[in-house]
N, C-alpha and C. Protein backbone atom coordinates (compact mmCIF):
# COMPACT_ATOMS: atom_id res chain seq x y z
N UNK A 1 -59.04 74.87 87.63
CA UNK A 1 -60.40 74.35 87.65
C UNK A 1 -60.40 72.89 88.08
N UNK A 2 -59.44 72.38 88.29
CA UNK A 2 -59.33 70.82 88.39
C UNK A 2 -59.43 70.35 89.83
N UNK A 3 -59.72 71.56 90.86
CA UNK A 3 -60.06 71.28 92.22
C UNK A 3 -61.15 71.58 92.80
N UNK A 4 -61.98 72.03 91.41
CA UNK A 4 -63.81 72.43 91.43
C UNK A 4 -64.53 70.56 91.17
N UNK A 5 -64.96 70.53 92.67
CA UNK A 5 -65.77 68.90 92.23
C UNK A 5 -66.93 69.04 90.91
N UNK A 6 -67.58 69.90 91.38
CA UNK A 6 -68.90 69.96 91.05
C UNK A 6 -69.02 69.79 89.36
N UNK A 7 -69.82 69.34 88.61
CA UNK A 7 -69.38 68.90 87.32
C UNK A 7 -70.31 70.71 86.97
N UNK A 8 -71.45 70.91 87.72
CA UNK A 8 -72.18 72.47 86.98
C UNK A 8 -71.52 73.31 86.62
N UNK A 9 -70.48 73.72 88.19
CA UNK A 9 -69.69 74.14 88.28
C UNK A 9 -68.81 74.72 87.37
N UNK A 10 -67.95 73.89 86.85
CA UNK A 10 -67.46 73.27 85.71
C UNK A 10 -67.90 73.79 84.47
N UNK A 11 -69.03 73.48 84.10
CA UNK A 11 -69.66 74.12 83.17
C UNK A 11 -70.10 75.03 83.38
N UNK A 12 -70.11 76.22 84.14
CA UNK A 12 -70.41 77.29 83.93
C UNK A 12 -69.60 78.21 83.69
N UNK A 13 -68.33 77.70 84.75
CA UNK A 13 -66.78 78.62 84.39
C UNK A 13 -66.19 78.37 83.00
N UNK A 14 -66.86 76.90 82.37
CA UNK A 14 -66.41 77.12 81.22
C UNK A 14 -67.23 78.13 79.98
N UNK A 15 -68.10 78.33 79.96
CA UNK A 15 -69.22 78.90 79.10
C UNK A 15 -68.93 80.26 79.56
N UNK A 16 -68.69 80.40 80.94
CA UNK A 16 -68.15 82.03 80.60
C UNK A 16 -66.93 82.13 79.76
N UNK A 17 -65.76 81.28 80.08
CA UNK A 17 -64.53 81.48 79.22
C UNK A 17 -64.71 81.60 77.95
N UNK A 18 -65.93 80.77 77.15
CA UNK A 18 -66.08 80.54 75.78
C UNK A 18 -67.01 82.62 75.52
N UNK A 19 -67.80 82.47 76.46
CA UNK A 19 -68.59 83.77 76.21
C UNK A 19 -67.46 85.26 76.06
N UNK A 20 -66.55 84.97 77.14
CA UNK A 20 -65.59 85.87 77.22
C UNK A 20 -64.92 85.96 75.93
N UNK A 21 -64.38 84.82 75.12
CA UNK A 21 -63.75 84.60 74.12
C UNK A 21 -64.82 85.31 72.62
N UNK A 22 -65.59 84.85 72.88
CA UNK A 22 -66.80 85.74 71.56
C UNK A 22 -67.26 86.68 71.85
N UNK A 23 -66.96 87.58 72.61
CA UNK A 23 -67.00 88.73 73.37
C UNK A 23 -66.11 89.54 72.97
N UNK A 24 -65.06 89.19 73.21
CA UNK A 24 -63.61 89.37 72.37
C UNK A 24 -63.55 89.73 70.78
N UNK A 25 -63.97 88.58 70.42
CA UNK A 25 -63.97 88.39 68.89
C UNK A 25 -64.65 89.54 68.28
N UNK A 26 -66.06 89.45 68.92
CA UNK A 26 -67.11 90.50 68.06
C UNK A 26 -66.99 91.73 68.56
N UNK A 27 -66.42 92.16 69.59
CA UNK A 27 -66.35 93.67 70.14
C UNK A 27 -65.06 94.17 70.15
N UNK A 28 -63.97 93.28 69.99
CA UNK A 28 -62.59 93.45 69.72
C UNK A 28 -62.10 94.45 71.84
N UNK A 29 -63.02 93.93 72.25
CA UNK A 29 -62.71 94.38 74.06
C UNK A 29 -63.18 93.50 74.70
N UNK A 30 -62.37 93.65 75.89
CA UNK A 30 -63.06 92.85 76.96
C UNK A 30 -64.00 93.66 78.07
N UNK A 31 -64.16 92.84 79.33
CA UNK A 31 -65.42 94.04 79.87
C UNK A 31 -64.47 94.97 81.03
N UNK A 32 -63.12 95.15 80.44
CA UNK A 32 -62.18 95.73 80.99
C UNK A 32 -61.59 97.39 80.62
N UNK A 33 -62.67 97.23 79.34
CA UNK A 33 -63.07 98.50 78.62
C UNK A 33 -63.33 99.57 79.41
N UNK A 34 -62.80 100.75 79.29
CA UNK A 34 -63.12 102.23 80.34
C UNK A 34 -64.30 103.17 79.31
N UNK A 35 -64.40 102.98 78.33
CA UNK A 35 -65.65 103.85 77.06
C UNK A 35 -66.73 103.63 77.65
N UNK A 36 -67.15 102.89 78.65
CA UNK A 36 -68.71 103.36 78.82
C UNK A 36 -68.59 103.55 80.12
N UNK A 37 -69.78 104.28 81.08
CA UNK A 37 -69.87 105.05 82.15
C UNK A 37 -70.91 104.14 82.87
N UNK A 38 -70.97 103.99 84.04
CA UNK A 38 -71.51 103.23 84.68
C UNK A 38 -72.83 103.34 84.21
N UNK A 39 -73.52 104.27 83.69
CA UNK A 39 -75.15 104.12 83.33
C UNK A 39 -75.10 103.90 82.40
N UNK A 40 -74.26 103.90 81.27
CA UNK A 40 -74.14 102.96 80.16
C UNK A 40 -73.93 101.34 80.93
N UNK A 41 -73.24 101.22 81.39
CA UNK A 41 -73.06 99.62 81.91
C UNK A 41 -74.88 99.07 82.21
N UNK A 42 -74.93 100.17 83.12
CA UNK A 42 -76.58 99.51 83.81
C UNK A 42 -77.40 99.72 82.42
N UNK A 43 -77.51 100.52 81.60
CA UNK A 43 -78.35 100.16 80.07
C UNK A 43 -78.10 98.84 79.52
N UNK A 44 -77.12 98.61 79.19
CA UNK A 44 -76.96 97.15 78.54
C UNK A 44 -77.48 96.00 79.78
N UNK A 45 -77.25 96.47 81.00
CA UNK A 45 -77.83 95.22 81.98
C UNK A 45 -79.28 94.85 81.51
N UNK A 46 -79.88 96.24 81.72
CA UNK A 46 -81.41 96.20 81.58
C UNK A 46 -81.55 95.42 80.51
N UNK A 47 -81.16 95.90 79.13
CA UNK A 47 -81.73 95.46 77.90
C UNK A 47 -81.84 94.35 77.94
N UNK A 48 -80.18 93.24 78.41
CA UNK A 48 -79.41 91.95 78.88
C UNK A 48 -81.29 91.46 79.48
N UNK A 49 -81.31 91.48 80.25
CA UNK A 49 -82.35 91.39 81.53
C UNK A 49 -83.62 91.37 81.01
N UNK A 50 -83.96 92.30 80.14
CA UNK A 50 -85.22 92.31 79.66
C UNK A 50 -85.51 91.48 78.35
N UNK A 51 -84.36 91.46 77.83
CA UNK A 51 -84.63 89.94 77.05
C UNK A 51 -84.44 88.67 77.51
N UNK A 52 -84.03 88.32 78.41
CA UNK A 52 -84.16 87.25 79.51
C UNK A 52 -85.94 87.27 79.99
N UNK A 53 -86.33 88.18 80.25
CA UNK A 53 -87.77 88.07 80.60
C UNK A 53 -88.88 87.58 79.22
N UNK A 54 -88.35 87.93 78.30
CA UNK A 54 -88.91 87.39 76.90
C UNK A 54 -88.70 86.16 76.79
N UNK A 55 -87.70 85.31 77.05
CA UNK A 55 -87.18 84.05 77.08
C UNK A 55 -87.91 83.43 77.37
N UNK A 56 -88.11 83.82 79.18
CA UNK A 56 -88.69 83.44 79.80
C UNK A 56 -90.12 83.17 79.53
N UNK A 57 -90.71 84.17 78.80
CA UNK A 57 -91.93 83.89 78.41
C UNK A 57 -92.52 83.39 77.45
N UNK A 58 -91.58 83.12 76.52
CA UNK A 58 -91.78 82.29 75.42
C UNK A 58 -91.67 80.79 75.93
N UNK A 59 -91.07 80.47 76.42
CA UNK A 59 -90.66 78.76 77.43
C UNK A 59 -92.25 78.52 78.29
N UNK A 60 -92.32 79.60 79.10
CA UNK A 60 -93.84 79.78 80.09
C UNK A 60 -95.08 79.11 78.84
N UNK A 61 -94.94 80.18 77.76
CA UNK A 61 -96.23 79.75 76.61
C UNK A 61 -95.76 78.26 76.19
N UNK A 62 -95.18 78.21 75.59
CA UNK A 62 -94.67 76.43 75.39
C UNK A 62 -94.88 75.64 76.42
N UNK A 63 -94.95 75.83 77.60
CA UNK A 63 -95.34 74.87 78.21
C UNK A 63 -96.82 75.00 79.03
N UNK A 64 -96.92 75.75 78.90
CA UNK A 64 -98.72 76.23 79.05
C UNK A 64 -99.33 75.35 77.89
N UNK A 65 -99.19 75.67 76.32
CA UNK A 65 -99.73 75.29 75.61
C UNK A 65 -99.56 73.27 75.54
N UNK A 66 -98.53 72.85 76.03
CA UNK A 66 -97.85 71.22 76.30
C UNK A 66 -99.24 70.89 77.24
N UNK A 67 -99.33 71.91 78.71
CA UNK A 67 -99.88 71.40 79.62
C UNK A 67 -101.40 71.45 78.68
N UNK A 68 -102.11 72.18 78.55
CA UNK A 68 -103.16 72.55 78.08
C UNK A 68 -103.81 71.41 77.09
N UNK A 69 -102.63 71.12 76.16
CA UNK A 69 -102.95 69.92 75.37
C UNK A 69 -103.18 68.33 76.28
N UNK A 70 -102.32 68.18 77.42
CA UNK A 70 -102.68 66.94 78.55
C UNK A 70 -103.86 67.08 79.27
N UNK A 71 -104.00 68.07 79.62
CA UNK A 71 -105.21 68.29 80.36
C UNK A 71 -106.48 68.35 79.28
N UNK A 72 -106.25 68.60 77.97
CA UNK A 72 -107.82 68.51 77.67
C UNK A 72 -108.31 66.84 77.48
């Protein structure tokens, strides 16, 4: 990693390593696991994905409600 300039970079390869590592911990596998079948894989994407869209929309209302309060 020490020939990656970019400092994001950087932090992102690291946060996967840490994610990989508690990944580990709590599932006792890595994603090197053969037990699930590719439409099991794409289920957990979705779910992954669709709580990302909740995120997302909870952040959207928080700052709707920020803007809403400047503008009145």
């Amino acid at each position: 990693m020490d020939n990656i300039q970019d400092s994001h970079v950087k932090n992102v390869i690291q946060k996967y390593s840490e994610r990989s590592q508690v990944g580990l911990l709590k599932y006792g596998t890595t994603l090197e696991r053969t037990d699930l079948t590719n439409l099991q894989w794409l289920q957990h994407l979705q779910e992954e994905l669709m709580d990302a869209t909740l995120y997302i929309e909870r952040i959207m209302s928080d700052i709707k409600k920020v803007k809403a309060t400047y503008d009145a």
